[in-house]
PDB file of N, CA and C in Angstrom:
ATOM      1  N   UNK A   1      89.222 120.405 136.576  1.00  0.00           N
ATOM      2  CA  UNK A   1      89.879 121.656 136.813  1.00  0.00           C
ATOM      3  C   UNK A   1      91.353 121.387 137.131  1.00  0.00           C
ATOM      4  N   UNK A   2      91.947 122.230 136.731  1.00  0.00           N
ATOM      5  CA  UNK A   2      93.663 121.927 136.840  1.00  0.00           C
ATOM      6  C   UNK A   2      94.370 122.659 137.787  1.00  0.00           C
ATOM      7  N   UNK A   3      95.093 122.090 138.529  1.00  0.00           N
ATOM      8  CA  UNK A   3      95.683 122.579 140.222  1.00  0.00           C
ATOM      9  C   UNK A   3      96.851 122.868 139.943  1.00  0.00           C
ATOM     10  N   UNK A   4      97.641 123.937 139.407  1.00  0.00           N
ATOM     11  CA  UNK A   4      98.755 123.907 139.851  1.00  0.00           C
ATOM     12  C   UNK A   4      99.571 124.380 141.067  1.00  0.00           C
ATOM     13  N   UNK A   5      98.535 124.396 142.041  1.00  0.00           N
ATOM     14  CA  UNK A   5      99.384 125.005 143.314  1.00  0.00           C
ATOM     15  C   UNK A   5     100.408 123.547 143.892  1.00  0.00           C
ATOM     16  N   UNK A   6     101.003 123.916 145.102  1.00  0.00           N
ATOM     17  CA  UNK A   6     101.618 122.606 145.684  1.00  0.00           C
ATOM     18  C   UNK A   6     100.799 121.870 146.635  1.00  0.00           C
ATOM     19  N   UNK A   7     100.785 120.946 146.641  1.00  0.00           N
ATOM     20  CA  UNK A   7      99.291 120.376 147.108  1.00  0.00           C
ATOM     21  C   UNK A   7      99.834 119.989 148.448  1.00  0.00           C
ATOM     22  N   UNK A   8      99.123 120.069 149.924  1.00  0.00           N
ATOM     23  CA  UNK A   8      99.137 120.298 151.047  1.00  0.00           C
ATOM     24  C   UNK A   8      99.710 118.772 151.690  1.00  0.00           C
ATOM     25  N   UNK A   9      99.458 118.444 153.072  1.00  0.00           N
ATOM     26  CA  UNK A   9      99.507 119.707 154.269  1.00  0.00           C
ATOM     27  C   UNK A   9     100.694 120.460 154.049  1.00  0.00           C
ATOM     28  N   UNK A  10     100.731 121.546 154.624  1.00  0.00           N
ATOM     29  CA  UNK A  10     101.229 123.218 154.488  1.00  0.00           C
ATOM     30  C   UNK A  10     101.599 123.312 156.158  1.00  0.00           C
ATOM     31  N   UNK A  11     102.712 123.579 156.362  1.00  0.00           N
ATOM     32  CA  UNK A  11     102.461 123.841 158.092  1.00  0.00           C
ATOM     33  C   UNK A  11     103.798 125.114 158.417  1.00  0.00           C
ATOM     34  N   UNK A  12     103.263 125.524 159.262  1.00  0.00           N
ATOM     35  CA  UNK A  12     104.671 126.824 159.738  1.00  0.00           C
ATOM     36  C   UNK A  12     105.971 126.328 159.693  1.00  0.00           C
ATOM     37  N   UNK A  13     106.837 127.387 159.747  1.00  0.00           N
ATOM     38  CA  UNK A  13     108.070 126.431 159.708  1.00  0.00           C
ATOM     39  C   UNK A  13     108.374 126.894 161.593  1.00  0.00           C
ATOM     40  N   UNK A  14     109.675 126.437 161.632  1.00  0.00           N
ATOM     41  CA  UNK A  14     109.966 126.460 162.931  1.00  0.00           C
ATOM     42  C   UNK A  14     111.633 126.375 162.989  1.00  0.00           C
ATOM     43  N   UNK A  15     112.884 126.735 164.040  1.00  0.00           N
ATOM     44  CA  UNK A  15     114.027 127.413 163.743  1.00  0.00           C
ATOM     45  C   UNK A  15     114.530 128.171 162.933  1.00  0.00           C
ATOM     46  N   UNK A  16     114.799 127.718 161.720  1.00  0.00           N
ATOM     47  CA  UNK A  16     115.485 128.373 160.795  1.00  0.00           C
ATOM     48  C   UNK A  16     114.290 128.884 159.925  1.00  0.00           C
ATOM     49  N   UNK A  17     113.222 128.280 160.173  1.00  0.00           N
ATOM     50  CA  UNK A  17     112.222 128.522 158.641  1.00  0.00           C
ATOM     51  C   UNK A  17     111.220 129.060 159.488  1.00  0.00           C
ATOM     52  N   UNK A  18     111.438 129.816 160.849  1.00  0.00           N
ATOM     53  CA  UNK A  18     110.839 130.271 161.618  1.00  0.00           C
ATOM     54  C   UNK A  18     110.048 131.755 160.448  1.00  0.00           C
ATOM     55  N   UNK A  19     108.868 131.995 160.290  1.00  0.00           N
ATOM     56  CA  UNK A  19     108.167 132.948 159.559  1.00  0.00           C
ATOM     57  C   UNK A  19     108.169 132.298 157.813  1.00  0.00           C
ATOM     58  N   UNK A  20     108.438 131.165 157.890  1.00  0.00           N
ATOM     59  CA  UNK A  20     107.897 130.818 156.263  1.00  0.00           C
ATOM     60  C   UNK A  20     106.701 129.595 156.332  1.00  0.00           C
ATOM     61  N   UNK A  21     106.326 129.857 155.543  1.00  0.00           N
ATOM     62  CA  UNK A  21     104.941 127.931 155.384  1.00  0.00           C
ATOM     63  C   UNK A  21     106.100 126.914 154.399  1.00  0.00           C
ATOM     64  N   UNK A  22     105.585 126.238 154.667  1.00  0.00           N
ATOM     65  CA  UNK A  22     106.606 124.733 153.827  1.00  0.00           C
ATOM     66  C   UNK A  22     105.368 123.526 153.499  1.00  0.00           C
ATOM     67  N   UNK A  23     105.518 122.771 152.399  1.00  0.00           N
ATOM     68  CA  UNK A  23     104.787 122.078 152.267  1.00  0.00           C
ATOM     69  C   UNK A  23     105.557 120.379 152.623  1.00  0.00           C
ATOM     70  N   UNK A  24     104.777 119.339 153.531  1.00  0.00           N
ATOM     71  CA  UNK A  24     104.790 118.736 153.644  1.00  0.00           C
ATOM     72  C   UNK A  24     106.043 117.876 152.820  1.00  0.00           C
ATOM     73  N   UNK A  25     106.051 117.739 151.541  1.00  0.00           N
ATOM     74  CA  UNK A  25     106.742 116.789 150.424  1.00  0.00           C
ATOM     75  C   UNK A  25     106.382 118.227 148.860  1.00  0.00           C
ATOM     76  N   UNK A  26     107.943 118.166 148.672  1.00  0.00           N
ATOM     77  CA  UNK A  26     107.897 118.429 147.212  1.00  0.00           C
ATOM     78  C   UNK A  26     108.853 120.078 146.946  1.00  0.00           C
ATOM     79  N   UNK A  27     108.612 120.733 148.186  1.00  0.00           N
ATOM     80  CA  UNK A  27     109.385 121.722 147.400  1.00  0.00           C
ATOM     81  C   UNK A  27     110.932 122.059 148.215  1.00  0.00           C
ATOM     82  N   UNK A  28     111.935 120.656 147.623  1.00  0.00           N
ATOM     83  CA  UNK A  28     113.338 120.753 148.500  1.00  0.00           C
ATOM     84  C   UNK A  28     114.006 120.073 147.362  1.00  0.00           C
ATOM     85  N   UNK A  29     114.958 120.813 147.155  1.00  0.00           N
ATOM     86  CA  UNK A  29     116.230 120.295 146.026  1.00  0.00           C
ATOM     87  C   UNK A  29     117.758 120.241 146.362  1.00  0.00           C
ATOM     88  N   UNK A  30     118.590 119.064 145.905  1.00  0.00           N
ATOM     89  CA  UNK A  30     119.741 119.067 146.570  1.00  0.00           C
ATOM     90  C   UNK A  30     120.769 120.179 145.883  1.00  0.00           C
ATOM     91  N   UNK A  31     121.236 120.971 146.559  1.00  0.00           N
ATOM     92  CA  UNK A  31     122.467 122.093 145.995  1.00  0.00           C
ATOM     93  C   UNK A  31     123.443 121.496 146.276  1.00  0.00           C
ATOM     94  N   UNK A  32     124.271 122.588 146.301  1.00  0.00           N
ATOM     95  CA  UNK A  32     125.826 122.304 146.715  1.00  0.00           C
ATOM     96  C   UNK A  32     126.207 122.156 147.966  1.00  0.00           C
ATOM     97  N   UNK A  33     125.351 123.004 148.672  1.00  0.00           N
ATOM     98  CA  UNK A  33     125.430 123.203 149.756  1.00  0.00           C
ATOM     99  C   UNK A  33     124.530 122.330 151.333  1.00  0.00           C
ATOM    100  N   UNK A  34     124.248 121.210 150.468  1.00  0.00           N
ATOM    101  CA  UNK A  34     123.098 120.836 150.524  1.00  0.00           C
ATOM    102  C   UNK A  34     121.735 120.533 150.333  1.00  0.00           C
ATOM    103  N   UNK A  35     120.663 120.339 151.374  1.00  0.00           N
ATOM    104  CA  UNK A  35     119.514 120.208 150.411  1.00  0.00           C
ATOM    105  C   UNK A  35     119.011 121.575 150.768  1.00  0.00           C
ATOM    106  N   UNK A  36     117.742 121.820 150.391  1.00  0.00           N
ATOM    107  CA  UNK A  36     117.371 123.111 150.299  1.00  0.00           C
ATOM    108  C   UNK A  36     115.763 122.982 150.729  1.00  0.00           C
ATOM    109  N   UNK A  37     115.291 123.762 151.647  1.00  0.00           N
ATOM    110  CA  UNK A  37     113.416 123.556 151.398  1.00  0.00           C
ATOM    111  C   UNK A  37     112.645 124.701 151.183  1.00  0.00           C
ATOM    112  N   UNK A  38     112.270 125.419 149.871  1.00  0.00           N
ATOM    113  CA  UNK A  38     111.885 126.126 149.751  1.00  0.00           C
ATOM    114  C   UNK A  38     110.573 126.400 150.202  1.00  0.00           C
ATOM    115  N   UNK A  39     109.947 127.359 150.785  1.00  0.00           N
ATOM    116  CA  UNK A  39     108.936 127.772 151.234  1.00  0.00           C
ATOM    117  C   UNK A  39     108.185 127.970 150.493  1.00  0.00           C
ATOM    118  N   UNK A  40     106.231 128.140 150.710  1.00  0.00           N
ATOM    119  CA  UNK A  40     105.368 128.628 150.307  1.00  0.00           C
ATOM    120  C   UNK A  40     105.342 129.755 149.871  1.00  0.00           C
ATOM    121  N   UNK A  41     105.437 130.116 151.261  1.00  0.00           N
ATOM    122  CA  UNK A  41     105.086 131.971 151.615  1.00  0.00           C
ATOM    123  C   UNK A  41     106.252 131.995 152.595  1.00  0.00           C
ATOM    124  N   UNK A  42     106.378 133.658 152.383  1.00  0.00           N
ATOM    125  CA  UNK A  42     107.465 133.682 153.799  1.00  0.00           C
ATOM    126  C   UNK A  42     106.373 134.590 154.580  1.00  0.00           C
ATOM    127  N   UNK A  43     106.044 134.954 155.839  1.00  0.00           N
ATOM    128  CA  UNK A  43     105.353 136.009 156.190  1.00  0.00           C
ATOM    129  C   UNK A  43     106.216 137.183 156.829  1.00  0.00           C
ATOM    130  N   UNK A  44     105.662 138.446 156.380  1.00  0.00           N
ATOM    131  CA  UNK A  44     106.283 139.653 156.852  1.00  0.00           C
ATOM    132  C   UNK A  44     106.265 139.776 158.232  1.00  0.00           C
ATOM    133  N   UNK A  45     106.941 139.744 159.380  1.00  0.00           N
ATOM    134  CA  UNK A  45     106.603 139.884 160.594  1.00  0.00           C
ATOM    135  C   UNK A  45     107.294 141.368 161.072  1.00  0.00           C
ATOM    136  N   UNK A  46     106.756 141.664 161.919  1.00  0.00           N
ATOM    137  CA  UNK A  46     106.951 143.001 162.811  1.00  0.00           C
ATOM    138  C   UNK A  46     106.020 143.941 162.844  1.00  0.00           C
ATOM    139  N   UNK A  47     104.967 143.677 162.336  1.00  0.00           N
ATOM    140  CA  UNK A  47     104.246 144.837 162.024  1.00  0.00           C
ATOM    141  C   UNK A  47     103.200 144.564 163.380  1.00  0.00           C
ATOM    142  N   UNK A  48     102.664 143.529 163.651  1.00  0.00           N
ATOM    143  CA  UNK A  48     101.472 143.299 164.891  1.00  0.00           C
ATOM    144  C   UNK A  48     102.168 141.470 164.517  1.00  0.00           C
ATOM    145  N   UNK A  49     102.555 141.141 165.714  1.00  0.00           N
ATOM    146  CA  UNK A  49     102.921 139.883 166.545  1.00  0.00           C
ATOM    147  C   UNK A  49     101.323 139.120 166.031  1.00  0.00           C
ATOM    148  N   UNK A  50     100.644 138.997 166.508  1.00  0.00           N
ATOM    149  CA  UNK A  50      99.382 138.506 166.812  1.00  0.00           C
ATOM    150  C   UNK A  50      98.769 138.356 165.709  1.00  0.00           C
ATOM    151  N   UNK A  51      98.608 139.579 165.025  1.00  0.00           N
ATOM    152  CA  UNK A  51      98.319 139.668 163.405  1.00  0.00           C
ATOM    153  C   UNK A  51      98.854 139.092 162.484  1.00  0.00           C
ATOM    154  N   UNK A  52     100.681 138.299 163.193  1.00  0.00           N
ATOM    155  CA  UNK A  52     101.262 138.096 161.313  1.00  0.00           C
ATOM    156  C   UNK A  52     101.093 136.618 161.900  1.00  0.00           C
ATOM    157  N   UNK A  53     101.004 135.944 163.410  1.00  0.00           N
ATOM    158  CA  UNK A  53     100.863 134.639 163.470  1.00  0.00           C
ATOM    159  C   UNK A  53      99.060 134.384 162.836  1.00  0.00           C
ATOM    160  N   UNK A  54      98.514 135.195 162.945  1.00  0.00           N
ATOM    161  CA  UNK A  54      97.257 134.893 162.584  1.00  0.00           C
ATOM    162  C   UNK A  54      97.252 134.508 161.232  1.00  0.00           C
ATOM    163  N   UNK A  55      98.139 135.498 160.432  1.00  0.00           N
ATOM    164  CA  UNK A  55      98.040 135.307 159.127  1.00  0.00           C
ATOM    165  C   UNK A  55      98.855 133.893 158.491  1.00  0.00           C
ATOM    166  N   UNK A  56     100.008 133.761 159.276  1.00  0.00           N
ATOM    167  CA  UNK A  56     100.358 132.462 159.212  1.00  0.00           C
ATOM    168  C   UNK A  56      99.700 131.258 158.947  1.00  0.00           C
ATOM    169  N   UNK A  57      98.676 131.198 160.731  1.00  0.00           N
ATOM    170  CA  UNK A  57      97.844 130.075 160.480  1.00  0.00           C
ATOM    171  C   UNK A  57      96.288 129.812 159.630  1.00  0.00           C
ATOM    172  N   UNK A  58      96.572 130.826 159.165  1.00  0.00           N
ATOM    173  CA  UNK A  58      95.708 131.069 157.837  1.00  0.00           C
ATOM    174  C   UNK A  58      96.167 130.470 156.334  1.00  0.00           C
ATOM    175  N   UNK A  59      97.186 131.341 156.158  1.00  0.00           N
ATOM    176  CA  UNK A  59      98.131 130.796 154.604  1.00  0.00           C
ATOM    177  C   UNK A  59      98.290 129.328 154.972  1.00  0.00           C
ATOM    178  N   UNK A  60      99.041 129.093 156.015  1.00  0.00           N
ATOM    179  CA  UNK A  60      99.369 127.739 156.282  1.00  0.00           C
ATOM    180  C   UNK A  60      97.872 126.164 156.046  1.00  0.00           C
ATOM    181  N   UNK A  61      96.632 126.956 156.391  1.00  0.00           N
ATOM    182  CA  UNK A  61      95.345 126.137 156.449  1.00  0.00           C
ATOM    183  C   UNK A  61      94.977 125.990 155.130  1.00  0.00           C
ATOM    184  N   UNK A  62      95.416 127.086 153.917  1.00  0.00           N
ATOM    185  CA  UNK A  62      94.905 126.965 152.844  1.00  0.00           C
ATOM    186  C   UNK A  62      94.389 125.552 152.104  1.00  0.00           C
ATOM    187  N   UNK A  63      95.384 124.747 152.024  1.00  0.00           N
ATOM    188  CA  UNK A  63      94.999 123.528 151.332  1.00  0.00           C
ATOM    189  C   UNK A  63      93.839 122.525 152.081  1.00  0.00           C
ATOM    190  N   UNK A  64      93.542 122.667 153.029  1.00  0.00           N
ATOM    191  CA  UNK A  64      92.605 122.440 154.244  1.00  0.00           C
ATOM    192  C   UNK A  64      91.070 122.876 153.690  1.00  0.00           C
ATOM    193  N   UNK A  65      91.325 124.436 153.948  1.00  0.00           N
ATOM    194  CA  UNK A  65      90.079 124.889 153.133  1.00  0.00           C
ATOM    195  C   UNK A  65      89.927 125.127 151.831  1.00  0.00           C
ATOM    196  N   UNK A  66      90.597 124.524 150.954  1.00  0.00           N
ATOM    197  CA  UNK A  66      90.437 124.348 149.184  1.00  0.00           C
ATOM    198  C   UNK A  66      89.688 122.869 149.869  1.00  0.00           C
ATOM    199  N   UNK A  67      90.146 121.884 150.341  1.00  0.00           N
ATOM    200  CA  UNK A  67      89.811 120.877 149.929  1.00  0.00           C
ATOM    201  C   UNK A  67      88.253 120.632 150.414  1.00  0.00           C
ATOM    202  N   UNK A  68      88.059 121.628 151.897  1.00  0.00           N
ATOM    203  CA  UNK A  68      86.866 121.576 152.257  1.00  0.00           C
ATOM    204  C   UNK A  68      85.948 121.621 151.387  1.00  0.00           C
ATOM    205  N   UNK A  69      86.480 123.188 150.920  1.00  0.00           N
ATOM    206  CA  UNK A  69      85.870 124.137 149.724  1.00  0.00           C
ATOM    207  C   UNK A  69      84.879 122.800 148.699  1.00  0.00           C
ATOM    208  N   UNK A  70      85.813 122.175 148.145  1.00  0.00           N
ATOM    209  CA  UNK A  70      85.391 121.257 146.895  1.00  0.00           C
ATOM    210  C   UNK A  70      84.546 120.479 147.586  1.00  0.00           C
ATOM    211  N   UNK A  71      84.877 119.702 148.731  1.00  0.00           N
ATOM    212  CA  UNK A  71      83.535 118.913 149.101  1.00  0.00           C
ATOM    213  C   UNK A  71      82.459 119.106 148.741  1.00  0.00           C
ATOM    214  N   UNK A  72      82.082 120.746 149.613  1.00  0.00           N
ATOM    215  CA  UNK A  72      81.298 121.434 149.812  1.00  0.00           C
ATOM    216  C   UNK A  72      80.516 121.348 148.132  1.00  0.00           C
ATOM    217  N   UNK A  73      81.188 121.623 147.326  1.00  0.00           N
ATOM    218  CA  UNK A  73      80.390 122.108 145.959  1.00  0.00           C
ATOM    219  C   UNK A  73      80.415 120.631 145.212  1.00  0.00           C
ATOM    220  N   UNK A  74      80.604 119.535 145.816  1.00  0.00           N
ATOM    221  CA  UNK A  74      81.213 118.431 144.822  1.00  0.00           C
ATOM    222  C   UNK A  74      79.663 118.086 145.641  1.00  0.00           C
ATOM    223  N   UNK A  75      79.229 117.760 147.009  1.00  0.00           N
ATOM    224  CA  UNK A  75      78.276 117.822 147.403  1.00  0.00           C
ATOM    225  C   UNK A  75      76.956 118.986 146.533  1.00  0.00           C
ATOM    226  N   UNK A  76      77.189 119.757 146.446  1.00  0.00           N
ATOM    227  CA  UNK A  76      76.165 120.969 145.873  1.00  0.00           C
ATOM    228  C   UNK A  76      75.278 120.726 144.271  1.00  0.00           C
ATOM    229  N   UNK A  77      76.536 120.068 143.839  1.00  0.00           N
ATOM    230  CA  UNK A  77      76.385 119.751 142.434  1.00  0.00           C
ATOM    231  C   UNK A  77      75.587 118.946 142.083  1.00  0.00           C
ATOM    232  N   UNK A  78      75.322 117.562 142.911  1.00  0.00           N
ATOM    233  CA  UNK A  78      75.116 116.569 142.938  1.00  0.00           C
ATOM    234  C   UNK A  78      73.512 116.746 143.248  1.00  0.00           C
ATOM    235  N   UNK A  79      72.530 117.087 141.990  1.00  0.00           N
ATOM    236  CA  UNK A  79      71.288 116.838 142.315  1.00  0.00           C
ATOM    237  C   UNK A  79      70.900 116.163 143.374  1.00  0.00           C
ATOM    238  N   UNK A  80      71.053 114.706 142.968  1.00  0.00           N
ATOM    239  CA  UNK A  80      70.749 113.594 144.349  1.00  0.00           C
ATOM    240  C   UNK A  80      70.272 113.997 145.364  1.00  0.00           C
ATOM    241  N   UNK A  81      71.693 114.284 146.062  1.00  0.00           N
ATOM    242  CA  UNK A  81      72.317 114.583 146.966  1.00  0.00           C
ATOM    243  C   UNK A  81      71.769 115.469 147.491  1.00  0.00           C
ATOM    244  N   UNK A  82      71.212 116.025 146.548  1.00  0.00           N
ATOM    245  CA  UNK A  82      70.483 118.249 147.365  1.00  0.00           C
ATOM    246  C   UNK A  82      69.129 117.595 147.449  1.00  0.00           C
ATOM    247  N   UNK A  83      68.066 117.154 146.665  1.00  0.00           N
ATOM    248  CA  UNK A  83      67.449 116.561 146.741  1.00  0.00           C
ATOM    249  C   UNK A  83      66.966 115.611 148.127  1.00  0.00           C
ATOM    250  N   UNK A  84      67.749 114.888 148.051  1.00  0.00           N
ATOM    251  CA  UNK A  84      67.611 113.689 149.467  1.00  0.00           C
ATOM    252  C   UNK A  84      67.860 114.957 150.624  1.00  0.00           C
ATOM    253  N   UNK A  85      68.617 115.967 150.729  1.00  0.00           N
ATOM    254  CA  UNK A  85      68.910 116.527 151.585  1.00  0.00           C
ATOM    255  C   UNK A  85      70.419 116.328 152.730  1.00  0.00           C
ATOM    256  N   UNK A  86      70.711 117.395 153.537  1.00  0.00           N
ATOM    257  CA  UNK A  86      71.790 116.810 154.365  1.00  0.00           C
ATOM    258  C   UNK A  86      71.772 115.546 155.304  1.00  0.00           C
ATOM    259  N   UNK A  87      72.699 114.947 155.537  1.00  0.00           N
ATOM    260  CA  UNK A  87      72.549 113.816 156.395  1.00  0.00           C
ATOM    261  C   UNK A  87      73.644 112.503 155.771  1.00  0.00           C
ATOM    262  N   UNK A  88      74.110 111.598 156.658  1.00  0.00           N
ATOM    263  CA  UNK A  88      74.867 110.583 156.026  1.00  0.00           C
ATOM    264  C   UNK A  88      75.998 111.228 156.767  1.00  0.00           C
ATOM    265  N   UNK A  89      76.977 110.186 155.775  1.00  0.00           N
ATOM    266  CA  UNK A  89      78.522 109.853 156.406  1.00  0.00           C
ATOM    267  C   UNK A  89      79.117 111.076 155.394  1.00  0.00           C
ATOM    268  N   UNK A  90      78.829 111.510 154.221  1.00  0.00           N
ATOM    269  CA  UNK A  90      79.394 112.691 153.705  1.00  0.00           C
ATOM    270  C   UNK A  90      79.010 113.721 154.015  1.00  0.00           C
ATOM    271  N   UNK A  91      77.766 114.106 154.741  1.00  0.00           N
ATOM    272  CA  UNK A  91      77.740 115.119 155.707  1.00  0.00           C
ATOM    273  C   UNK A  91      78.585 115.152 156.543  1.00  0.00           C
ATOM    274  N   UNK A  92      78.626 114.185 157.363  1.00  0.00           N
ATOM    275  CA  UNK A  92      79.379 114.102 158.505  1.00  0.00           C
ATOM    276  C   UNK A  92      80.959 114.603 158.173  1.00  0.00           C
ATOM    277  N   UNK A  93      81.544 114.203 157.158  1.00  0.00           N
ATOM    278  CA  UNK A  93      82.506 114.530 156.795  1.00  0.00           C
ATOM    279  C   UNK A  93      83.391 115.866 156.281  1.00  0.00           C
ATOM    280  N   UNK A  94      82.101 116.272 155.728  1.00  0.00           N
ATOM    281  CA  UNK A  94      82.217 117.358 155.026  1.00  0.00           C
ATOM    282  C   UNK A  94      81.837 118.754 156.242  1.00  0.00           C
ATOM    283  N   UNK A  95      81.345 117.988 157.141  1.00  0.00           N
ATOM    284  CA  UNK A  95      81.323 119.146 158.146  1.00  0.00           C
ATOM    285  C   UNK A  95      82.417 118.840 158.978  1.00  0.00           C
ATOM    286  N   UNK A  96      82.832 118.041 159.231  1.00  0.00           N
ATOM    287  CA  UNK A  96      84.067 117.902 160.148  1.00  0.00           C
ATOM    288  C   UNK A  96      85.693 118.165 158.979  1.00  0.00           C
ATOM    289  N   UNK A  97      85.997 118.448 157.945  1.00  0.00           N
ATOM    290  CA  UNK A  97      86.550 118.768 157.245  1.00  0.00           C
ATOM    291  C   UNK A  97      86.492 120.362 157.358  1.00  0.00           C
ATOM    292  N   UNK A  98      85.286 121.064 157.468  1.00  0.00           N
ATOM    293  CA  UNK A  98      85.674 122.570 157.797  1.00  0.00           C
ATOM    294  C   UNK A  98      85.499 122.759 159.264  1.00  0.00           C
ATOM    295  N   UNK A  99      85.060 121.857 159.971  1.00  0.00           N
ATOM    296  CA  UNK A  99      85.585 122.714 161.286  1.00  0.00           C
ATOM    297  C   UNK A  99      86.722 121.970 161.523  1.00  0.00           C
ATOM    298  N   UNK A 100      87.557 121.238 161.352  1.00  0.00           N
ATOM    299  CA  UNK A 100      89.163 121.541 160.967  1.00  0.00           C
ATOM    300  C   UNK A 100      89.945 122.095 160.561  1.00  0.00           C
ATOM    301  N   UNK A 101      89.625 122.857 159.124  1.00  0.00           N
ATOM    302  CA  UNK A 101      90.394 123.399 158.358  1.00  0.00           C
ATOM    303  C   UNK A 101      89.849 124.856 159.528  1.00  0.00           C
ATOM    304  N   UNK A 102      88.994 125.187 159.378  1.00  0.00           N
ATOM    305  CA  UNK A 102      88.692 126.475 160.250  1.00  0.00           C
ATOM    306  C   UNK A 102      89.383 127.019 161.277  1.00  0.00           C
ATOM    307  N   UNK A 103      89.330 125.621 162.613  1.00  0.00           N
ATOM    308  CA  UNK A 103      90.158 125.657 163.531  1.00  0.00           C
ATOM    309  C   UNK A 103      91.329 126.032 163.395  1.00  0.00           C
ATOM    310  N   UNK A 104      92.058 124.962 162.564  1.00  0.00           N
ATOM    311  CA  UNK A 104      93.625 125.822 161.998  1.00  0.00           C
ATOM    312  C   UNK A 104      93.577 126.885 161.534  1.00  0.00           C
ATOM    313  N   UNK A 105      92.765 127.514 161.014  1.00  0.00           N
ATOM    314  CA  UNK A 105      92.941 128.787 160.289  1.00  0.00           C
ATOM    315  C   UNK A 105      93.044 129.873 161.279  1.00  0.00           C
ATOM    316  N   UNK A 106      92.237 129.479 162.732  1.00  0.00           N
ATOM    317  CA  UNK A 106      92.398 130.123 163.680  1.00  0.00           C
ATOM    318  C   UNK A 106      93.073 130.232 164.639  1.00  0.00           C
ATOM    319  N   UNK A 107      94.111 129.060 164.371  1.00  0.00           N
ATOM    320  CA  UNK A 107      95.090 128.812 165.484  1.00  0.00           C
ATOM    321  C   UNK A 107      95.396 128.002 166.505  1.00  0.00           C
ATOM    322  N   UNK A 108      93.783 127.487 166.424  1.00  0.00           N
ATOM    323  CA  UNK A 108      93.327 126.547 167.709  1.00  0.00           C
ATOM    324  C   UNK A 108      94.020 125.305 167.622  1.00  0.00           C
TER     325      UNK A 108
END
């Protein structure tokens, strides 16, 4: 399957990029004026405080929970694997991969 999103970590910005997501490496180009770091998302704020940081650390978790996401079904797929049942070190993983990505999504 073919990804063209910008591939993560994704994290809030903070001073100047205060209300945008930014990705880790990849989306900053040198101008004239300098370099430049273009954002993900910008988020709309003013509408509910609480609501647009929520939504923040949501957009911001995305690549978190894509990647969970695929475990999850890369696990699913895998006769074997469904077969033998849950258990092992890719369980283990694959559950501690979404209650990470989760957590962030919630802020925690």
């Amino acid at each position: 399957m073919k990804t063209n999103f910008t591939l993560g970590p994704w994290h809030k910005g903070a001073g100047n990029g205060t209300g945008s997501i930014f990705a880790g490496t990849g989306r900053m180009r040198c101008e004239s004026g300098g370099t430049v770091l273009y954002p993900i998302a910008t988020i709309m704020t003013g509408f509910n405080e609480i609501e647009d940081e929520a939504n923040a650390d949501l957009i911001a978790t995305a690549p978190k929970l894509y990647t969970a996401l695929e475990m999850l079904m890369h696990f699913a797929n895998d006769e074997k694997k469904c077969r033998r049942g849950w258990g092992g070190l890719e369980h283990t993983a694959l559950i501690n991969a979404a209650k990470d990505a989760l957590s962030e999504a919630r802020g925690e």
